[in-house]
C-alpha atoms as a PDB file:
ATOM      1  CA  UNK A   1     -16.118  14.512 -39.026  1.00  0.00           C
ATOM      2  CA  UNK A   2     -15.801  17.472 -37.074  1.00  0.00           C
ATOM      3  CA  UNK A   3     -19.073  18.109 -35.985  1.00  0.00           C
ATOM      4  CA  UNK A   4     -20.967  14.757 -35.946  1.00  0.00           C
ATOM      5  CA  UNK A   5     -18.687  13.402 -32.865  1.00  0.00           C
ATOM      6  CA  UNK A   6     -19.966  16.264 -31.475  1.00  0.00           C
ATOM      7  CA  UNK A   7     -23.587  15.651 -31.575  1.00  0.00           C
ATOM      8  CA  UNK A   8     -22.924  12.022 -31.074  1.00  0.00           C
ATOM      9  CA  UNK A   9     -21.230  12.683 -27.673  1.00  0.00           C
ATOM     10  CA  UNK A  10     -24.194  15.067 -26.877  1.00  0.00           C
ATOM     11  CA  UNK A  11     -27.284  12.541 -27.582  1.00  0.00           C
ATOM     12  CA  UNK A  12     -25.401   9.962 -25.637  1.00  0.00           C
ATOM     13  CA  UNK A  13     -25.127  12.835 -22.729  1.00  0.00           C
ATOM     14  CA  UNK A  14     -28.725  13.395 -23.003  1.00  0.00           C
ATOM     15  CA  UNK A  15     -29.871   9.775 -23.431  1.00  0.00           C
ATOM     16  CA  UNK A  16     -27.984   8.626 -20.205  1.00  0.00           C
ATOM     17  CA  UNK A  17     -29.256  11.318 -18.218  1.00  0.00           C
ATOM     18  CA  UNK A  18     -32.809  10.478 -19.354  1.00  0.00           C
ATOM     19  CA  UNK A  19     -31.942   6.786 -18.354  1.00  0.00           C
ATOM     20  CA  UNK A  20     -30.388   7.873 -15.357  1.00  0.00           C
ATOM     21  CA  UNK A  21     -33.072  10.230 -13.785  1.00  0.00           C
ATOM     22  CA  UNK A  22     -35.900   7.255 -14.816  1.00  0.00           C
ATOM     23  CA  UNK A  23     -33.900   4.712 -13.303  1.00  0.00           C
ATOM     24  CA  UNK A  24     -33.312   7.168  -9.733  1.00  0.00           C
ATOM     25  CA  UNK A  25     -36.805   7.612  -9.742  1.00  0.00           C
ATOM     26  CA  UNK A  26     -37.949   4.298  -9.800  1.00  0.00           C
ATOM     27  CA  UNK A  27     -35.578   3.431  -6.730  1.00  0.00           C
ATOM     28  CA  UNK A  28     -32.958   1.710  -8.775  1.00  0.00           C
ATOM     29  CA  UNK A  29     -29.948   3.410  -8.094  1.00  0.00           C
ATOM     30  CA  UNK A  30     -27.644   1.210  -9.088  1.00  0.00           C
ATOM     31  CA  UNK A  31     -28.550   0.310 -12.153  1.00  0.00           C
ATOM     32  CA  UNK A  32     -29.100   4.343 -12.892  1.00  0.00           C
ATOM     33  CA  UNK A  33     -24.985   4.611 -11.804  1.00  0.00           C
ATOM     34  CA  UNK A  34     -24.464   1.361 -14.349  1.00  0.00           C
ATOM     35  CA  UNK A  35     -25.624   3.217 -16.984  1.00  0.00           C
ATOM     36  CA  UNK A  36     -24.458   5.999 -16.250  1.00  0.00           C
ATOM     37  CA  UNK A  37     -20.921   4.575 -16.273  1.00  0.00           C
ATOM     38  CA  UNK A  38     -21.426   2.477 -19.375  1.00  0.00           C
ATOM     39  CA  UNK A  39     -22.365   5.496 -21.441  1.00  0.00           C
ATOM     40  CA  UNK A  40     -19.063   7.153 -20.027  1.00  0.00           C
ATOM     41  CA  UNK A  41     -17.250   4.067 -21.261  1.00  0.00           C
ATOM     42  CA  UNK A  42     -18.838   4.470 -24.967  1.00  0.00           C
ATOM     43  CA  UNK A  43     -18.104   8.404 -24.997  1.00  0.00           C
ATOM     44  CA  UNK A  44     -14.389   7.729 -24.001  1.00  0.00           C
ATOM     45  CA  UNK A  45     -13.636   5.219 -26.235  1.00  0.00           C
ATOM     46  CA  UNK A  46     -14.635   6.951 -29.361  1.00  0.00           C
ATOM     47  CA  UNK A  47     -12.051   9.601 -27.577  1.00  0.00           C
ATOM     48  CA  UNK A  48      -9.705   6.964 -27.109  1.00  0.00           C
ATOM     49  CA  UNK A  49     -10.020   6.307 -31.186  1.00  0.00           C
ATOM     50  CA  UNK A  50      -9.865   9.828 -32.466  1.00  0.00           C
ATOM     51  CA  UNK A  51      -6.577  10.478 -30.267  1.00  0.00           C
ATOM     52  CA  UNK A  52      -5.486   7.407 -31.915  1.00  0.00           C
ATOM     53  CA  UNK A  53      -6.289   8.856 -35.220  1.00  0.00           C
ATOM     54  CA  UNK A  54      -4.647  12.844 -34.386  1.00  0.00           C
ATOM     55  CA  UNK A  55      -1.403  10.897 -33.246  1.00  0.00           C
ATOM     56  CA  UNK A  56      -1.208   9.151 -36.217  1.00  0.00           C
ATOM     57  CA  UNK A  57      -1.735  11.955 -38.530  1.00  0.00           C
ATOM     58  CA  UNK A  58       0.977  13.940 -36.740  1.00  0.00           C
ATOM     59  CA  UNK A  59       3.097  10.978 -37.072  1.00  0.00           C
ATOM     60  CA  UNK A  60       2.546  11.237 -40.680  1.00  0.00           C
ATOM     61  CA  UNK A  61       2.857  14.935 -41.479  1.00  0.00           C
ATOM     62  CA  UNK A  62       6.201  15.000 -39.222  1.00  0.00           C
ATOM     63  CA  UNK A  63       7.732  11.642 -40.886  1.00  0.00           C
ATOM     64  CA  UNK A  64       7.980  10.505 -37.021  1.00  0.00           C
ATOM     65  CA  UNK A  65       9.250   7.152 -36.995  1.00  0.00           C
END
């Protein structure tokens, strides 16, 4: 698990800045910052899950709550 979020996070970091320079080229700016923000939105909520996950596991190894 360690390494796979990893790479994940990078090809979407890659792929949107692909899609993003295309998009600026062709004049479209806006929909170059859309995508841009909606690959930000993916990346952070697969963050949003793993904390979910580490707080949980702490939660369990501490017998919090």
């Amino acid at each position: 698990m360690g390494l796979d979020i990893l790479f994940k996070i990078a090809g979407v970091g890659i792929l949107v800045s692909v899609i993003h320079a295309a998009l600026k080229q062709a004049g479209k700016e806006d929909m170059a910052q859309l995508s841009t923000l909606a690959g930000f939105t993916l990346v952070l909520f697969w963050v949003v899950q793993l904390l979910g996950r580490l707080f949980s596991t702490v939660q369990e190894v501490f017998k919090l709550f």
